[in-house]
N, C-alpha and C. Protein backbone atom coordinates (compact mmCIF):
# COMPACT_ATOMS: atom_id res chain seq x y z
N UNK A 1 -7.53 16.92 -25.03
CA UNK A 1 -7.31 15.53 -24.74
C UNK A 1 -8.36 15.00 -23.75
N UNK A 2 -8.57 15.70 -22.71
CA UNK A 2 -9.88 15.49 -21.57
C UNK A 2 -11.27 16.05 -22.23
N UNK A 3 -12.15 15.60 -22.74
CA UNK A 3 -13.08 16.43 -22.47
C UNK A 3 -14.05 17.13 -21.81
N UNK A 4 -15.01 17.24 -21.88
CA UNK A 4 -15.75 18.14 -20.09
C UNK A 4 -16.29 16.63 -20.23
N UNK A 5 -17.28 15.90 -20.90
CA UNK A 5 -17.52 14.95 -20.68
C UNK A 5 -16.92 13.87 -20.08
N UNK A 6 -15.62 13.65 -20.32
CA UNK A 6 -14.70 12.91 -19.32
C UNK A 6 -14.56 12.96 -18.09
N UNK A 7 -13.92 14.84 -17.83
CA UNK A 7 -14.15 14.99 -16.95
C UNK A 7 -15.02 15.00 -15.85
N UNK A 8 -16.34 15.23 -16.32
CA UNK A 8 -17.38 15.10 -15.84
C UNK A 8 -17.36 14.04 -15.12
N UNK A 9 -17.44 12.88 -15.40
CA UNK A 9 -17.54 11.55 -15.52
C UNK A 9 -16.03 11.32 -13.95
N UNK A 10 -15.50 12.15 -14.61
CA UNK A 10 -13.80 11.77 -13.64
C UNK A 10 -14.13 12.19 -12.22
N UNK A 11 -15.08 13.63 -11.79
CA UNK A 11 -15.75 14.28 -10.55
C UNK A 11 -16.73 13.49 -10.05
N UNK A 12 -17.51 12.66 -10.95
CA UNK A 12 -18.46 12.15 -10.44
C UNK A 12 -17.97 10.70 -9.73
N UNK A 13 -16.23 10.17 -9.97
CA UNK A 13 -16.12 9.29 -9.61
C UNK A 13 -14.96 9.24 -8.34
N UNK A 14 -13.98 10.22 -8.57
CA UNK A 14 -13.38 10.64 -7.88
C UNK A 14 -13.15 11.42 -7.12
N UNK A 15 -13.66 13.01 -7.69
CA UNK A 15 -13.26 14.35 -6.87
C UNK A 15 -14.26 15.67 -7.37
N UNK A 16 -15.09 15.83 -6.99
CA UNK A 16 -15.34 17.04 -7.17
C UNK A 16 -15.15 18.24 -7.58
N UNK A 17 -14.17 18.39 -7.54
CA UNK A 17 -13.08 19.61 -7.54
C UNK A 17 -11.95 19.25 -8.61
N UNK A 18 -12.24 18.58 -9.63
CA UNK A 18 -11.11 17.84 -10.03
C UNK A 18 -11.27 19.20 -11.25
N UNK A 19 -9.81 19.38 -11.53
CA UNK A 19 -9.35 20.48 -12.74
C UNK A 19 -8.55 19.73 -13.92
N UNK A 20 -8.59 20.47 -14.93
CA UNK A 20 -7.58 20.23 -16.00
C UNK A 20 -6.15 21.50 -15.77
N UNK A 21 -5.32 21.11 -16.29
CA UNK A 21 -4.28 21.78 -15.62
C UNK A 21 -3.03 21.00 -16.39
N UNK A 22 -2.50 22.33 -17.45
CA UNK A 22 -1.85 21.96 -18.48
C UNK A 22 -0.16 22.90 -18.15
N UNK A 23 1.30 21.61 -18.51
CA UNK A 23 2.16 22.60 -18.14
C UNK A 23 3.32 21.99 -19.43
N UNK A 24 4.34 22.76 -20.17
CA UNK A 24 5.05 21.93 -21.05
C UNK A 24 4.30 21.09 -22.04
N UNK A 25 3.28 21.38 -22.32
CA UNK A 25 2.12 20.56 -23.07
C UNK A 25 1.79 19.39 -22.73
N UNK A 26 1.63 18.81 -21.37
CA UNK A 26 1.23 18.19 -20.74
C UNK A 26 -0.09 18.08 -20.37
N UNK A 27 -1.18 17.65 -20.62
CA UNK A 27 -2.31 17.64 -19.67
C UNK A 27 -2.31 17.05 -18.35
N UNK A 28 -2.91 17.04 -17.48
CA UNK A 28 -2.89 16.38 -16.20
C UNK A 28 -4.40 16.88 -15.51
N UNK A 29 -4.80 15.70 -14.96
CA UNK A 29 -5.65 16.46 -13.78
C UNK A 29 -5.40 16.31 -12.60
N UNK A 30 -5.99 17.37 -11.61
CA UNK A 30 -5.46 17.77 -10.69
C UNK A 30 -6.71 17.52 -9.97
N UNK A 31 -6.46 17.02 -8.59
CA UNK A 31 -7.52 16.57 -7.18
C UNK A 31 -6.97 16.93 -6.33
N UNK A 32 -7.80 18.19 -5.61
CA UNK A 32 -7.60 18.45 -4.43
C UNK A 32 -7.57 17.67 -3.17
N UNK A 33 -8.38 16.69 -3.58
CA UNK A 33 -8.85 15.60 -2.28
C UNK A 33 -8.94 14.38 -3.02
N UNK A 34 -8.01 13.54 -3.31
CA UNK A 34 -8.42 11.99 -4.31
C UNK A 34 -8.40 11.21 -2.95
N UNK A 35 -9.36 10.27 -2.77
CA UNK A 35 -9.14 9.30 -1.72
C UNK A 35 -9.16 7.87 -2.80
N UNK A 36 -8.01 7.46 -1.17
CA UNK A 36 -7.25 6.37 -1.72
C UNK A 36 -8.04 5.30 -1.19
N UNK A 37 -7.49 3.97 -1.55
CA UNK A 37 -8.03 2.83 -1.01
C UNK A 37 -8.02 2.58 0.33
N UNK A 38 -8.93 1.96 1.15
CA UNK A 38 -8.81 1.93 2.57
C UNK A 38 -7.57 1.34 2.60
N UNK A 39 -6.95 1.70 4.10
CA UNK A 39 -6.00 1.51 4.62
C UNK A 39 -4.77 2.07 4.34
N UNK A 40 -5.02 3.10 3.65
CA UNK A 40 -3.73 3.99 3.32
C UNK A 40 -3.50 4.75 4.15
N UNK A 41 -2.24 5.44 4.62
CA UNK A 41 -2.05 6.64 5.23
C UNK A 41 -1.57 7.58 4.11
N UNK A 42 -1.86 8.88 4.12
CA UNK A 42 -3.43 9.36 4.63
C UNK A 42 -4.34 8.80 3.72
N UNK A 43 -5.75 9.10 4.20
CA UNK A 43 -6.88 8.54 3.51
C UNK A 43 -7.32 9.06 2.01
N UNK A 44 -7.14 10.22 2.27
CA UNK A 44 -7.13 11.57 0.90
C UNK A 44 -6.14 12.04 0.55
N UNK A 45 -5.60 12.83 -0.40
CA UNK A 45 -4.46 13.31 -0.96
C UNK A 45 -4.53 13.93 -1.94
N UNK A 46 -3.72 15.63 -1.99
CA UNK A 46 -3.86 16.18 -3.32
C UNK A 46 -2.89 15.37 -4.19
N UNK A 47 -3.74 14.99 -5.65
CA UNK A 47 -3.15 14.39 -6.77
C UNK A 47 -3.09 15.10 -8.04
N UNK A 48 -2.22 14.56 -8.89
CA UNK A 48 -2.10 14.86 -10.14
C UNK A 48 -2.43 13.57 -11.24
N UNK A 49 -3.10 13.42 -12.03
CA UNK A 49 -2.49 12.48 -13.21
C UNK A 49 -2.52 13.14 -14.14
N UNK A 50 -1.18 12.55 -14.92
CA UNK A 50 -0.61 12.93 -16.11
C UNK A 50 -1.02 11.98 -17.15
N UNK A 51 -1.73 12.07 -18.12
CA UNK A 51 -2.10 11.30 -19.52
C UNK A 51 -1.62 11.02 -20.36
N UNK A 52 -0.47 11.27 -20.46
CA UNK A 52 0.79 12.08 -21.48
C UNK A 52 1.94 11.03 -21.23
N UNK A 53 2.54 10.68 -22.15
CA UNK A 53 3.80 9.66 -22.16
C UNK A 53 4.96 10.88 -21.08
N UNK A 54 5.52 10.41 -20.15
CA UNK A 54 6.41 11.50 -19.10
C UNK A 54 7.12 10.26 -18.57
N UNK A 55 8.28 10.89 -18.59
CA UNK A 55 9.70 10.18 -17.55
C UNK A 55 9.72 8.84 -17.94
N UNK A 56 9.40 8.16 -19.58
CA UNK A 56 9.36 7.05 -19.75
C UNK A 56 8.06 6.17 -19.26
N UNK A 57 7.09 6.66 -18.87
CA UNK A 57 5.88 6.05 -18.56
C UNK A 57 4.70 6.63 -19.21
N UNK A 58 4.20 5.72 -19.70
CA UNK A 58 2.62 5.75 -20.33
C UNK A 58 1.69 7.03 -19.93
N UNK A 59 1.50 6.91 -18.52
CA UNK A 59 0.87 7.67 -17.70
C UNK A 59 1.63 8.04 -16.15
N UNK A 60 1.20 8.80 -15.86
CA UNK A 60 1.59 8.59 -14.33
C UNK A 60 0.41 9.48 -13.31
N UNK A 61 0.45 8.90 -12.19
CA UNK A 61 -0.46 9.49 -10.87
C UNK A 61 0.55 10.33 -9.70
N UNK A 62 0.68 11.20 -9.69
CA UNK A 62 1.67 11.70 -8.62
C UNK A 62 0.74 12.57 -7.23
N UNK A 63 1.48 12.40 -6.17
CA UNK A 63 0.84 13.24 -4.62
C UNK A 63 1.66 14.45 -4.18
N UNK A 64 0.88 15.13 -3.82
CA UNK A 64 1.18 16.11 -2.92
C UNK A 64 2.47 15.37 -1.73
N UNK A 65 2.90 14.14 -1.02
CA UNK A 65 3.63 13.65 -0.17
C UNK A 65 3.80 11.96 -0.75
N UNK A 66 4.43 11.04 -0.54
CA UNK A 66 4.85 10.04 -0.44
C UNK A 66 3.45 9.25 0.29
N UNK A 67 2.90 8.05 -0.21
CA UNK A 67 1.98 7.05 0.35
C UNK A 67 2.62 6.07 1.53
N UNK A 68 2.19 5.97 3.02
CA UNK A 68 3.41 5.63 3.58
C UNK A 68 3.33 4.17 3.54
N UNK A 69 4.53 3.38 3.29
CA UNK A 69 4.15 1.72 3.29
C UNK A 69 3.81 1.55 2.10
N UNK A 70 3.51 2.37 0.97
CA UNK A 70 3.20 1.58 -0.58
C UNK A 70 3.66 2.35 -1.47
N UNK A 71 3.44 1.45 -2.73
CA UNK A 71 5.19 1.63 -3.77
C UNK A 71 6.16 1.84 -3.54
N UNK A 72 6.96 1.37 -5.10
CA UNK A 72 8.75 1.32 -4.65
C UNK A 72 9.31 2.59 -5.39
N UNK A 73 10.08 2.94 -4.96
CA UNK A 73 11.14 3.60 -5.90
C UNK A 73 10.65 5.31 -6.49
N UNK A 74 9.97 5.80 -4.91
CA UNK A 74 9.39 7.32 -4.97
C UNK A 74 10.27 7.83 -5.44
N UNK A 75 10.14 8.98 -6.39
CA UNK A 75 10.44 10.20 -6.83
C UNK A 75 9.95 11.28 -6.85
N UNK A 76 10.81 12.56 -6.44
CA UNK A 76 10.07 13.86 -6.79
C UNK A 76 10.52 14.36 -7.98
N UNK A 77 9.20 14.99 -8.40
CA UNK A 77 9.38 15.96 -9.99
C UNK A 77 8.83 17.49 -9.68
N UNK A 78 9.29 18.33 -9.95
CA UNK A 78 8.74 19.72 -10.05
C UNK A 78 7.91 19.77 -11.88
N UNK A 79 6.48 19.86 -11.01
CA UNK A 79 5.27 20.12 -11.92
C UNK A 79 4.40 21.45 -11.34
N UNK A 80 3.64 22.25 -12.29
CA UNK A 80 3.29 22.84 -11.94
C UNK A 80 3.81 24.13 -10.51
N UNK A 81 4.78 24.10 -10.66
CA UNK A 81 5.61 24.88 -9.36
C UNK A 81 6.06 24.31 -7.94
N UNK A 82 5.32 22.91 -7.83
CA UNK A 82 5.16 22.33 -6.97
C UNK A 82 5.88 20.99 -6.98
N UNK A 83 6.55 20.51 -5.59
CA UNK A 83 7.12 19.16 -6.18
C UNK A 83 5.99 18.06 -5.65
N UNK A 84 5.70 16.79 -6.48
CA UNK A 84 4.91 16.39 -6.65
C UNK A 84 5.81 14.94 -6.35
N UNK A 85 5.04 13.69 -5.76
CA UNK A 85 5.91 12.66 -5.79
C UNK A 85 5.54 11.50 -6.48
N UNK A 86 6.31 10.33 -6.86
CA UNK A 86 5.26 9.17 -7.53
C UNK A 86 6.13 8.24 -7.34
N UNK A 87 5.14 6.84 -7.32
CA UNK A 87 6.22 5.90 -7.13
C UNK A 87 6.39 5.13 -8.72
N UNK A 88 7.42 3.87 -8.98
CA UNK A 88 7.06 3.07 -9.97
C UNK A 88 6.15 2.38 -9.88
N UNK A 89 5.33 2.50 -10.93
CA UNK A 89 3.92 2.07 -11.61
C UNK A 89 3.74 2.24 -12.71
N UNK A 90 4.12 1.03 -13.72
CA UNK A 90 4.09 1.27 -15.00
C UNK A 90 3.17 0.44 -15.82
N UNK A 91 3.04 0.96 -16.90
CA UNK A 91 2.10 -0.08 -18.18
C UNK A 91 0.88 0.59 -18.10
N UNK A 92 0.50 1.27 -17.61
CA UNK A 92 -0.90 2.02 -17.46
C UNK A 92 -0.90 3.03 -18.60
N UNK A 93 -1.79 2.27 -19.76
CA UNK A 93 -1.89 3.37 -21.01
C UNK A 93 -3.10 3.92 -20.97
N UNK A 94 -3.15 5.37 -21.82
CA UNK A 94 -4.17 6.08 -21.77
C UNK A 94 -5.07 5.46 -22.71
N UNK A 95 -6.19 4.82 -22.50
CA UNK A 95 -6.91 4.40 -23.79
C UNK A 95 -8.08 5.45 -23.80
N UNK A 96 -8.19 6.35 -23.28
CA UNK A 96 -9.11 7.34 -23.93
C UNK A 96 -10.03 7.23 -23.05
N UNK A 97 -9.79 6.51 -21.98
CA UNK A 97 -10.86 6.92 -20.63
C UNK A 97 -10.10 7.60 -19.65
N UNK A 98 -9.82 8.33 -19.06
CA UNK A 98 -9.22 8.77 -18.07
C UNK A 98 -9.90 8.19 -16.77
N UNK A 99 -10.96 7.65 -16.36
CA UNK A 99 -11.35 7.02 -15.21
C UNK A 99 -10.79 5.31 -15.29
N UNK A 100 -10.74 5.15 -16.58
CA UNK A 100 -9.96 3.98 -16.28
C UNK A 100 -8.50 3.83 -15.97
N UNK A 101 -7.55 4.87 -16.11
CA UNK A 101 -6.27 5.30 -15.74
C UNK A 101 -6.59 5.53 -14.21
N UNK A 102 -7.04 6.57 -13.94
CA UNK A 102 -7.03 6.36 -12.86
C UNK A 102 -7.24 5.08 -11.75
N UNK A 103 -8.39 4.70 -11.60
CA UNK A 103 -8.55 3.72 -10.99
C UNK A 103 -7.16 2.76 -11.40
N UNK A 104 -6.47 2.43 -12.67
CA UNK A 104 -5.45 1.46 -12.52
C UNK A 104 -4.40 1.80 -11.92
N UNK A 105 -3.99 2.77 -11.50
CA UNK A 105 -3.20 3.61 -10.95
C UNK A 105 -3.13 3.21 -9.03
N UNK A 106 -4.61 3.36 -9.13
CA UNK A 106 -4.69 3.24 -7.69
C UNK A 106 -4.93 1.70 -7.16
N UNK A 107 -4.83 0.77 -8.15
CA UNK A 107 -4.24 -0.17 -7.88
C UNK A 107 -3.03 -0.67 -6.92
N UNK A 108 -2.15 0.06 -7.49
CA UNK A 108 -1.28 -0.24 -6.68
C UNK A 108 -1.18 0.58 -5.14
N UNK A 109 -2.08 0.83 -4.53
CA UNK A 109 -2.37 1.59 -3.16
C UNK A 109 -3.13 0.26 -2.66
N UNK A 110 -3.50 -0.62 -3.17
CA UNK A 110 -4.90 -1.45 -2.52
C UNK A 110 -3.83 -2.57 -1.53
């Protein structure tokens, strides 16, 4: 679903370190360090996005902790062994860019 070319493209815009990382036939990528829009607490954050229709949403972006002061209606999910949190943020479809998911995602942090 990602290709290296995507990905490629996804490190060069976001994270360096960014992995593919598949669970339940899920794809997702995974950022050790995604930085968010100024003025967030914290500034960086390990992330996940999921590409994949999950929990009734198109896509989703989930953190290592809760963003403090932005989005509504956090949830934790156990992914990858780990619980992971996200808030509501919906309508964000995968059209076959994954840098454009992302960035719409982090919309709602701005």
């Amino acid at each position: 679903m990602v290709s290296e070319q995507m990905l490629t493209e996804v490190k060069k815009l976001f994270c360096n370190d960014a992995s593919i990382m598949v669970e339940a036939g899920l794809t997702y990528i995974h950022f050790p360090s995604l930085t968010l829009p100024p003025g967030n607490t914290p500034g960086a954050i390990e992330a996940l996005v999921c590409l994949s229709t999950r929990d009734g949403y198109n896509t989703r972006l989930f953190f290592s902790e809760p963003v403090a002061g932005k989005g509504q209606n956090w949830s934790v999910h156990s992914i990858l062994g780990k619980a992971w949190h996200t808030c509501s943020w919906n309508y964000v479809e995968f059209s076959g860019n994954p840098t454009n998911v992302i960035a719409q995602h982090l919309r709602a942090f701005k």
